[in-house]
Protein backbone atom coordinates (compact mmCIF):
# COMPACT_ATOMS: atom_id res chain seq x y z
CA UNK A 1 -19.94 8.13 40.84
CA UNK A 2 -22.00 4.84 41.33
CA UNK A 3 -19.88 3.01 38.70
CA UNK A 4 -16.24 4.15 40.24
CA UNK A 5 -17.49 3.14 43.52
CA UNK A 6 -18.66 -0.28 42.01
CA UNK A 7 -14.75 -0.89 40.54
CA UNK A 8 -13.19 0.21 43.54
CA UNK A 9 -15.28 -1.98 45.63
CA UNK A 10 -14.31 -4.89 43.39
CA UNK A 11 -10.75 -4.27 43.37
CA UNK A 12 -11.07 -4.28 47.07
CA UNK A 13 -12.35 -7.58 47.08
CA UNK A 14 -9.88 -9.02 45.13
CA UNK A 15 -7.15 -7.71 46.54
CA UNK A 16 -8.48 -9.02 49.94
CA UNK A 17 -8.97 -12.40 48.20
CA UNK A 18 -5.60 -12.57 47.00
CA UNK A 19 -4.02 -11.96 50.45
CA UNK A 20 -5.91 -14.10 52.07
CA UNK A 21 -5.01 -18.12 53.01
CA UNK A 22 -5.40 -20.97 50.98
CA UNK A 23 -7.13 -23.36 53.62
CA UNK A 24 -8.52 -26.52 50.74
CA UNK A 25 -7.64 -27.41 47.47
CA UNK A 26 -9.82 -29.45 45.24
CA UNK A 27 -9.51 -31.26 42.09
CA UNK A 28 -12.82 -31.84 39.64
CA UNK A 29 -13.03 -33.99 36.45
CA UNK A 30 -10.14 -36.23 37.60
CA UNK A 31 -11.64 -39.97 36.73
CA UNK A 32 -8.18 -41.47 35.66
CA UNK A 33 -5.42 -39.13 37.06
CA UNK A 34 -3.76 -39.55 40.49
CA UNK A 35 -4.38 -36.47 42.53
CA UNK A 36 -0.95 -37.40 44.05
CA UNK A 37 0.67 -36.88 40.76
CA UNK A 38 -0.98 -33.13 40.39
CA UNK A 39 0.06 -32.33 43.59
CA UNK A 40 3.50 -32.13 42.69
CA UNK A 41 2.92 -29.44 39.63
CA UNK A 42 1.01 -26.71 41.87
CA UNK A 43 3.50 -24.08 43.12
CA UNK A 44 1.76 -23.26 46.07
CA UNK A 45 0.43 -25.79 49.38
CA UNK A 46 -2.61 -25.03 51.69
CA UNK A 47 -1.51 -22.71 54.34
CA UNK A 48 0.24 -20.23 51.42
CA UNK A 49 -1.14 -17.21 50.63
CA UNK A 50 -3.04 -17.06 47.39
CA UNK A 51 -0.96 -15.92 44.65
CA UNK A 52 -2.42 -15.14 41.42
CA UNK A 53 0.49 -15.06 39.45
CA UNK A 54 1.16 -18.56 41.00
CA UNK A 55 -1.99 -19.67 40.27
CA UNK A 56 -2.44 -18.64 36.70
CA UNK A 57 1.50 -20.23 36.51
CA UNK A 58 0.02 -23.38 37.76
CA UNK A 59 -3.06 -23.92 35.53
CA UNK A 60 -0.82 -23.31 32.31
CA UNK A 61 1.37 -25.91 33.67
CA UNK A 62 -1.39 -28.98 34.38
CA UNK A 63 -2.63 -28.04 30.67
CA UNK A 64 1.09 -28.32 29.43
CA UNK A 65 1.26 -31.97 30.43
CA UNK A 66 -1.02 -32.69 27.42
CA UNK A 67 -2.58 -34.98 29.07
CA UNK A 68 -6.10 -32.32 29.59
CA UNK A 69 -7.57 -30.42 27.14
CA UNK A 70 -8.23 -27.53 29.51
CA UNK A 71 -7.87 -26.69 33.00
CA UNK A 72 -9.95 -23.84 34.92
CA UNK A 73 -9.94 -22.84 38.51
CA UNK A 74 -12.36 -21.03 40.79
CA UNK A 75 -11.82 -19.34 44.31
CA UNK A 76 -14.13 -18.84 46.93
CA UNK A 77 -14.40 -17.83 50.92
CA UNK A 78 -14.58 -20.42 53.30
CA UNK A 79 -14.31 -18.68 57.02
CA UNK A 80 -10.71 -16.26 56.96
CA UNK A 81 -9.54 -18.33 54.02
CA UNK A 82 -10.68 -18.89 50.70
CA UNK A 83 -10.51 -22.64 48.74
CA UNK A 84 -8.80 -23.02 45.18
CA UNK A 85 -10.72 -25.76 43.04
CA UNK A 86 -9.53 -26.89 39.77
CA UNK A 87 -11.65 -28.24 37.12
CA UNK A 88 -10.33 -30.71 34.68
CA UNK A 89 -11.02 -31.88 30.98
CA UNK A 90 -9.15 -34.85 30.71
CA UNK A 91 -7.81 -36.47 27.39
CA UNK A 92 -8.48 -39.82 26.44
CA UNK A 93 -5.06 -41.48 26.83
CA UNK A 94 -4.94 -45.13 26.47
CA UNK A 95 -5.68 -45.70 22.46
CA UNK A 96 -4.83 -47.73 19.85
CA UNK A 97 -2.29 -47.25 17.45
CA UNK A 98 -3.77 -46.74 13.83
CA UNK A 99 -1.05 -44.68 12.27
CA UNK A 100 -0.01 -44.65 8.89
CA UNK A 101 2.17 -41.85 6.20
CA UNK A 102 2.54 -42.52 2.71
CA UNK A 103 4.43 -40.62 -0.57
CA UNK A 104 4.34 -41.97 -3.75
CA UNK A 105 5.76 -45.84 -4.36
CA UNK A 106 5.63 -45.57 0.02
CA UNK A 107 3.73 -46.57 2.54
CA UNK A 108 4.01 -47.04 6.33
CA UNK A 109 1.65 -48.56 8.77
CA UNK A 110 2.03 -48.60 12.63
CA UNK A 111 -0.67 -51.17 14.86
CA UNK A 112 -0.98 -51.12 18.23
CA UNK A 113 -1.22 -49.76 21.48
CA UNK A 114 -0.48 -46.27 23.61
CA UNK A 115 -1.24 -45.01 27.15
CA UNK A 116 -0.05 -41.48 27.95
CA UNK A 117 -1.30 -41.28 31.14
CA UNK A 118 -0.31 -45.15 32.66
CA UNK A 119 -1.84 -45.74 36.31
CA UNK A 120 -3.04 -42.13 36.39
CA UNK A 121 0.44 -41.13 37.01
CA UNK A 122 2.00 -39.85 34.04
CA UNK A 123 3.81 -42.69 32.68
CA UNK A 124 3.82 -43.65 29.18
CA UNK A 125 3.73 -47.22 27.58
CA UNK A 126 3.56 -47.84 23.55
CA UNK A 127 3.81 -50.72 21.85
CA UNK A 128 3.52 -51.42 17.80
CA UNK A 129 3.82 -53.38 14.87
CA UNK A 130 5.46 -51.30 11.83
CA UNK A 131 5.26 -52.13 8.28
CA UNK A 132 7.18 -49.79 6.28
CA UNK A 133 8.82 -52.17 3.16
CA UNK A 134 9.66 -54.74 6.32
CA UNK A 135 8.16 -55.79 9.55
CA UNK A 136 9.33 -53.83 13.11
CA UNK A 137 8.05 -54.33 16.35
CA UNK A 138 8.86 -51.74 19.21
CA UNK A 139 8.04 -51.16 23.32
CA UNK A 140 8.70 -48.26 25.02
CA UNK A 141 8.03 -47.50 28.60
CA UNK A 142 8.70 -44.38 30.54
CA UNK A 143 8.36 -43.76 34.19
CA UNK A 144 8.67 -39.88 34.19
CA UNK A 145 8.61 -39.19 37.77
CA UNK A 146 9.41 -42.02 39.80
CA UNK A 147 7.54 -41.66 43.42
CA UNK A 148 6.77 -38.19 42.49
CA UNK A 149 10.25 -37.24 42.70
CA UNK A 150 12.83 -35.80 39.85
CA UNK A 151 14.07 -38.79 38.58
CA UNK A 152 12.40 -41.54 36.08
CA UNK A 153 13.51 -43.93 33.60
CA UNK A 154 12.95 -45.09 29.63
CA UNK A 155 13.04 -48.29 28.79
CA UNK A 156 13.25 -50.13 25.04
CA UNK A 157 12.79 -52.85 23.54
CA UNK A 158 12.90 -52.32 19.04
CA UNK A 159 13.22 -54.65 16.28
CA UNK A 160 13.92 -52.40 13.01
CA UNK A 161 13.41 -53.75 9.86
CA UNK A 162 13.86 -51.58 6.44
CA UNK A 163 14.76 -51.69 3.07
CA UNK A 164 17.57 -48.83 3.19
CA UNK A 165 18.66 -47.45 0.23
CA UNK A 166 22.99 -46.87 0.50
CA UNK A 167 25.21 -45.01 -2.19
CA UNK A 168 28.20 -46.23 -3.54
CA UNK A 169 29.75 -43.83 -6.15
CA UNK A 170 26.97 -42.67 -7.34
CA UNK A 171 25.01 -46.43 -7.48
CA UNK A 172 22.68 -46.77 -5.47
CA UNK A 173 21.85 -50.61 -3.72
CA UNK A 174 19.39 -51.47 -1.75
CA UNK A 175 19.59 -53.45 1.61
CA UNK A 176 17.47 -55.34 3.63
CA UNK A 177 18.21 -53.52 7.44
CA UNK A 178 17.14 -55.31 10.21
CA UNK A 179 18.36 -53.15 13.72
CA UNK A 180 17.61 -55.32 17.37
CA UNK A 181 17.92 -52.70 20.35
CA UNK A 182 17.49 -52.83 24.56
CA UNK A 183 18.26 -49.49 26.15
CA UNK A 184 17.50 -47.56 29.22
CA UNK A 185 18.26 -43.69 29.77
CA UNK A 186 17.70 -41.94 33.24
CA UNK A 187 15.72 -39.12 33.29
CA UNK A 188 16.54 -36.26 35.86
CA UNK A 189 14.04 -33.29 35.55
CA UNK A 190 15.70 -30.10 37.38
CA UNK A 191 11.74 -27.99 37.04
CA UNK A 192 9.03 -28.37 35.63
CA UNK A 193 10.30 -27.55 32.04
CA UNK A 194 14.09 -28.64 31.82
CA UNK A 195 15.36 -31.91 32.10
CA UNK A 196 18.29 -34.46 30.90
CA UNK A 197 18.45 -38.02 29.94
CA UNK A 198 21.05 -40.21 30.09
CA UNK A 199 21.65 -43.56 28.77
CA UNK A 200 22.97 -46.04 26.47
CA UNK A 201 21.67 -49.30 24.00
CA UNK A 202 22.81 -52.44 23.02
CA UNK A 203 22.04 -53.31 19.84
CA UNK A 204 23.36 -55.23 15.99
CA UNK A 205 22.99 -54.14 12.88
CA UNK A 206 22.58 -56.76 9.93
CA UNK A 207 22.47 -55.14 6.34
CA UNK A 208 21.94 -58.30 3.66
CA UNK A 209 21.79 -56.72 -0.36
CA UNK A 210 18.71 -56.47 -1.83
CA UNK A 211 19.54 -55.32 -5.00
CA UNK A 212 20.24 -58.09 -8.07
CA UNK A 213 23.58 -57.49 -9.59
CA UNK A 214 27.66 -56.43 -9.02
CA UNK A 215 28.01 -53.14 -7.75
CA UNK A 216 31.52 -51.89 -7.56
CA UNK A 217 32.30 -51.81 -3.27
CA UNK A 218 28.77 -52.80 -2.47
CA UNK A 219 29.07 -55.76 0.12
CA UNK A 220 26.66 -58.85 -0.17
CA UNK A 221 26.57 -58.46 4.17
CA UNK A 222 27.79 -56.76 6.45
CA UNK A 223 26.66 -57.69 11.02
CA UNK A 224 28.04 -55.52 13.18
CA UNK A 225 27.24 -55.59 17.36
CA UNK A 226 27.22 -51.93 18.96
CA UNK A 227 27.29 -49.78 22.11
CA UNK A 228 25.49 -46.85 22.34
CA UNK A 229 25.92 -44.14 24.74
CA UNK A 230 23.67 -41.02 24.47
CA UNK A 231 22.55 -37.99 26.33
CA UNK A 232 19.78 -35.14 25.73
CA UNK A 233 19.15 -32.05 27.13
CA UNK A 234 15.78 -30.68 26.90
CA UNK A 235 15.02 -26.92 27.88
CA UNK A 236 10.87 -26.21 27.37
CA UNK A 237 9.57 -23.10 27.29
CA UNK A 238 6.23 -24.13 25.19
CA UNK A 239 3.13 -23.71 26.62
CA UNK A 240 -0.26 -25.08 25.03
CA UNK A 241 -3.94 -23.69 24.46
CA UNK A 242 -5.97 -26.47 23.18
CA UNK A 243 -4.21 -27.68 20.08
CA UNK A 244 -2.03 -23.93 19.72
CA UNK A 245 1.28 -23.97 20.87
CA UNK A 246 3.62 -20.19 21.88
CA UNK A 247 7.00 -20.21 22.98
CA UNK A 248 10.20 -22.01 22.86
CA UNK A 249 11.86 -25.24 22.42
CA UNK A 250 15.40 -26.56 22.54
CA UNK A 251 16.80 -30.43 22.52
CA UNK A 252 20.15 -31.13 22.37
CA UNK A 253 21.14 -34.88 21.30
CA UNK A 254 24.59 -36.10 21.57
CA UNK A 255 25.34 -40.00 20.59
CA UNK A 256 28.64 -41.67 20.44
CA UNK A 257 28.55 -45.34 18.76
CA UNK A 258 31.39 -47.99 20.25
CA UNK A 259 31.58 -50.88 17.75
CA UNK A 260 32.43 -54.02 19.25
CA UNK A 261 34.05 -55.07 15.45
CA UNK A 262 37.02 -52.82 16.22
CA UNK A 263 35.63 -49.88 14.30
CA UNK A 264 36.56 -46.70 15.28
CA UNK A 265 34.32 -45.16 17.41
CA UNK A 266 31.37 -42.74 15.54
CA UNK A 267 30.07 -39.27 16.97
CA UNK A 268 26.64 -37.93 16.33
CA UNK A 269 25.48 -34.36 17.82
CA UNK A 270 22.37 -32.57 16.37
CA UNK A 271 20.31 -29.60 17.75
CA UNK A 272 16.67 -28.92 17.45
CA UNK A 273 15.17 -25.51 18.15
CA UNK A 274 11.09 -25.19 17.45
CA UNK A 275 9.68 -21.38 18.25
CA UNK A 276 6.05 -21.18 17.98
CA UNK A 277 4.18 -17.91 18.13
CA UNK A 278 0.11 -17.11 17.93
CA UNK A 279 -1.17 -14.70 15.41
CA UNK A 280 -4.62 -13.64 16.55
CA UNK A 281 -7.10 -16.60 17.68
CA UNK A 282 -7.13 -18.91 15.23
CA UNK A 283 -3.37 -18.73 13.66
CA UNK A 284 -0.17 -20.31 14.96
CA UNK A 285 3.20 -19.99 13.02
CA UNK A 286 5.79 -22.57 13.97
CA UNK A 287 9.25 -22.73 12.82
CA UNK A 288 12.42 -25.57 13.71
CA UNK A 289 15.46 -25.37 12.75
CA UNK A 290 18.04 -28.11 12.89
CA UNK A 291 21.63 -28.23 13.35
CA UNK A 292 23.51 -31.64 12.89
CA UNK A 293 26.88 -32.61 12.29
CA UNK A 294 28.93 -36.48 12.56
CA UNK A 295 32.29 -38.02 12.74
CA UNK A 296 32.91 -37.37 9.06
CA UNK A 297 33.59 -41.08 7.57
CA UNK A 298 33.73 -41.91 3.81
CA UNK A 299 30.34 -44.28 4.10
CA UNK A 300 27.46 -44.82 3.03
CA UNK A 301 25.89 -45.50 6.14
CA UNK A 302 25.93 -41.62 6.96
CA UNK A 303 23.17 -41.04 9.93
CA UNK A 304 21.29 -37.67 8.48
CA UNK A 305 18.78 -38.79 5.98
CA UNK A 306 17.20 -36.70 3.33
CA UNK A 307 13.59 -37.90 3.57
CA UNK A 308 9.64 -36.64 3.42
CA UNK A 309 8.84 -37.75 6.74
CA UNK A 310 12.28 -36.16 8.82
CA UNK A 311 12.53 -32.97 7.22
CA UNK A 312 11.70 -32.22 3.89
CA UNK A 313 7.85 -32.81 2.50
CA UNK A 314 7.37 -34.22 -0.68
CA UNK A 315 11.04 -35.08 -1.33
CA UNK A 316 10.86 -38.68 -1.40
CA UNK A 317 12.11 -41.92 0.78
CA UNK A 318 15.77 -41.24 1.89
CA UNK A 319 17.14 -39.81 -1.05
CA UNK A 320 20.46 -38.80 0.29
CA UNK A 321 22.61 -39.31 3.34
CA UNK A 322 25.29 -36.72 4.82
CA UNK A 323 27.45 -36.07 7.61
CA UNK A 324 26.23 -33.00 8.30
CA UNK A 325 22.66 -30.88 8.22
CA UNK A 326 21.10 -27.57 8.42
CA UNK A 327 17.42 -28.42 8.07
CA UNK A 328 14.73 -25.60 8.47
CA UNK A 329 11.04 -25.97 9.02
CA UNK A 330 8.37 -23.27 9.02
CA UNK A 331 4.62 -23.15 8.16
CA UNK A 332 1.44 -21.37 9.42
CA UNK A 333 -1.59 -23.45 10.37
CA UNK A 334 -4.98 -21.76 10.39
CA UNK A 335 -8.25 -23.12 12.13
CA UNK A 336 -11.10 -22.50 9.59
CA UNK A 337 -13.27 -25.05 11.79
CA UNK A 338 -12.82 -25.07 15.33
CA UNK A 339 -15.81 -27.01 17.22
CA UNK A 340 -15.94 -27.77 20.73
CA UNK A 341 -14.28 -31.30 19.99
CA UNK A 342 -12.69 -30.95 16.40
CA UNK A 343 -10.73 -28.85 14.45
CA UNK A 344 -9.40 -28.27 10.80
CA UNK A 345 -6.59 -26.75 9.55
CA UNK A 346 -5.11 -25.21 6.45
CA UNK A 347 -1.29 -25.44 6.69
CA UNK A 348 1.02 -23.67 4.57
CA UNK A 349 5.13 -24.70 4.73
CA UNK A 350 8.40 -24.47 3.27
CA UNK A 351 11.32 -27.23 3.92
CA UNK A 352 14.92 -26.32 2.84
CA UNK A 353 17.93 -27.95 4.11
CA UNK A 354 21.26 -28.85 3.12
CA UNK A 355 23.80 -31.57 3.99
CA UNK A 356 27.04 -32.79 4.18
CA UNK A 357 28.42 -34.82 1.92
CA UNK A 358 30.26 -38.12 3.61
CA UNK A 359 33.71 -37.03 4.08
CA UNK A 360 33.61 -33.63 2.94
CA UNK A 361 33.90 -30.40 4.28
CA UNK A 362 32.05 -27.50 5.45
CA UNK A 363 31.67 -26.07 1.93
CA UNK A 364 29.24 -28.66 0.91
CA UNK A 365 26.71 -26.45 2.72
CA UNK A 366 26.80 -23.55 0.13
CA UNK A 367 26.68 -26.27 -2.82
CA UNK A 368 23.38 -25.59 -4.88
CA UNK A 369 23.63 -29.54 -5.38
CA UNK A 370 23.21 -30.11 -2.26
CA UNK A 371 20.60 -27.66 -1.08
CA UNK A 372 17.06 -28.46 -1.66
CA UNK A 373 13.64 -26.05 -1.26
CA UNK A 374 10.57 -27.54 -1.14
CA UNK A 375 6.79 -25.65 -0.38
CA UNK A 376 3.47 -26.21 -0.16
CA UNK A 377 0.31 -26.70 1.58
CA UNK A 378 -1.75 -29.49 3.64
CA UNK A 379 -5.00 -29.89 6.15
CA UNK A 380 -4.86 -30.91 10.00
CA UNK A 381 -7.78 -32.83 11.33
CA UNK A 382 -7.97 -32.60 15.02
CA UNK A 383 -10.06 -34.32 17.81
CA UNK A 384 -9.92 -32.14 20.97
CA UNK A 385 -10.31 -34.52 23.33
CA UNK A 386 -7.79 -37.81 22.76
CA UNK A 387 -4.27 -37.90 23.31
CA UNK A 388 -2.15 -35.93 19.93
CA UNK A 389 -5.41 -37.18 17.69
CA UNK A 390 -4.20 -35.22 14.65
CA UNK A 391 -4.17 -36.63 10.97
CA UNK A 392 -2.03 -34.65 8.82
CA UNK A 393 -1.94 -34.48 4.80
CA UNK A 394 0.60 -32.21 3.44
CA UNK A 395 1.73 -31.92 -0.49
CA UNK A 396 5.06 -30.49 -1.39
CA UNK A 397 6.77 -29.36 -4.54
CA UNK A 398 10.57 -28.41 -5.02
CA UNK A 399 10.71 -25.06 -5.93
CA UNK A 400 14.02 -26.06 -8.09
CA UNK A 401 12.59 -28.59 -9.83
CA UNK A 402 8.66 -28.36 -10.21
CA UNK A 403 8.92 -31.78 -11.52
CA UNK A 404 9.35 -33.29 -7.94
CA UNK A 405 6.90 -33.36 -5.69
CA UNK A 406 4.61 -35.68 -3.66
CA UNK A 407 1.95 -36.08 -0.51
CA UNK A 408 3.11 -36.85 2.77
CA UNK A 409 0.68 -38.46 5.14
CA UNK A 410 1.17 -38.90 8.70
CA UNK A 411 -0.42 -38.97 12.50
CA UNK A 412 0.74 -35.67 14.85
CA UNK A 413 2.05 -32.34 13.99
CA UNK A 414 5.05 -32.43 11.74
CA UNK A 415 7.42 -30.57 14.25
């Protein structure tokens, strides 16, 4: 009798705390972040009733931002209201740039500098030397939420220098690529979770032959100046606890390239959709599958690439180029250490895909030759509490042909 009277006299209380109003709201463990710019993610204002579907709504959101490790809240009376205070764990956000990813005869570095969280509002800066076979420099700066309202702005600045591989019947040359870029997109974010950008570039592309000898239609150079014009559509339906991700996640890209040589204009539209899903506490399966198709030219500059750090581990550095993909993605990571600042986990994946070929047809798809299966296994190390701290070592073998395989290093999640 005691203990029913105990429950119902808590449920009484809570229900009366829940109906009551919200007269304060406080913020705790903020030392970098505006509380201007958190104010716009709550979905309630003092003088609201307290919600508790609202709130809970709200404290998943501020930990979505990835820019805190963990948010909590408390409640308590004050007078005929009650006060909501959030705690904080923020993430370190301004770092340097130490990333690197390697496979066998390849290696890329990346030096420099990254602030997720610029003037505790938000806004994101990076900047970075890139050796991978050539020197690149980059900038990027995004103003997310301009004035805390639903509109921002990317800005970039990239020099791109590779040594691409291209196919000519069957040969294949190498060229030294060197790619100079400015471009802006507009960012309009309709919630909290959807948004589109909109934009364009300016930029040349300059591919000089590497490769000694004659190759049969395999120019010595080819310059060519280029407008871009691009928009994506982003609908997010992801949310994160610590390092775990659960939900959905859908970008649409689509790119047309106007040269200014008088070639006819190009077309590029590819879809990504990521689904993530928790299995128990310490197990997250994540899958993305990738749907891509271009105007279907006869070239060997084809845009999707068949390469270990894009889409398929282990495979090599851009084997193959289509006009078309179907690329999927799926692997199960598993915390076997999980401290209260680092993690480590086991990862186990398989990459298939298929593509293409440059000016073929559908068919291609359902060629064997052109369909490739790789699996295998890798570790996560994880620091808790900086900004997407996460080295990653995977090693993949094609299932096809045992005989290929290779490690893939890297900095981040690889979808």
């Amino acid at each position: 009798m005691k203990k029913n009277l105990l429950i119902i006299c808590t449920l009484c209380l809570a229900v009366q705390c829940f109906s009551q109003e919200i007269v304060a709201i406080n913020y705790e463990g903020l030392n970098k972040t505006k509380t201007v710019f958190v104010d716009q993610f709550l979905s309630f204002r003092i003088g609201d009733r307290l919600d508790s579907v609202k709130l809970e709504a709200t404290r998943q959101q501020l930990v979505n931002l990835e820019m805190f490790s963990d948010v909590q809240f408390s409640i308590s009376n004050v007078g005929s209201g009650v006060e909501v205070t959030f705690v904080f764990q923020e993430l370190f956000t301004l770092l340097p740039i130490f990333s690197f990813g390697g496979i066998e005869e390849n290696f890329w570095i990346q030096i420099g500098a990254s602030e997720a969280n610029l003037a505790g509002k938000g806004n994101k800066l990076t900047s970075y030397y890139q050796y991978y076979d050539r020197s690149s420099f980059a900038a990027h700066l995004t103003f997310d939420r301009i004035k805390q309202s639903n509109w921002g702005v990317n800005v970039n600045l990239i020099k791109w220098s590779t040594l691409e591989p291209l196919f000519f019947g069957g040969q294949t040359v190498e060229y030294e690529y060197d790619n100079y870029t400015f471009g802006a997109d507009v960012i309009r974010h309709f919630n909290f979770k959807d948004r589109v950008e909109i934009g364009g570039a300016f930029f040349t592309e300059d591919y000089r032959k590497f490769t000694n000898g004659s190759f049969e239609g395999a120019p010595e150079k080819v310059s060519k100046k280029k407008l871009l014009g691009k928009a994506t559509f982003v609908w997010n339906r992801v949310n994160y606890f610590f390092f775990y991700q659960e939900g959905l996640h859908n970008q649409l890209n689509i790119q047309t390239v106007q040269s200014l040589n008088d070639d006819p204009a190009f077309y590029i539209v590819f879809n990504d959709l990521k689904k993530f899903w928790r299995s128990g506490d310490k197990g997250n399966f994540a899958t993305r599958l990738r749907l891509g198709l271009s105007s279907n030219e006869v070239s060997p500059f084809a845009p999707f690439v068949l390469d270990s750090y894009l889409n398929i581990r282990g495979v090599g550095n851009r084997v193959d180029r289509g006009t078309g993909a179907i690329i999927f993605n799926a692997e199960y990571r598993h915390s076997f250490i999980h401290l209260e600042k680092v993690a480590v986990q086991g990862v186990l994946f398989s990459d298939s895909g298929s593509w293409r070929n440059p000016g073929g047809d559908f068919s291609d798809f359902a060629e064997k030759s052109n369909a490739v299966i790789f699996a295998g296994g890798g570790l996560r190390f994880i620091h808790k509490r900086i900004y997407n701290a996460i080295l990653r070592i995977d090693y993949g073998v094609n299932l096809q042909e045992p005989s290929i395989s290779g490690f893939v290093l890297g900095i981040g999640q690889y979808f």
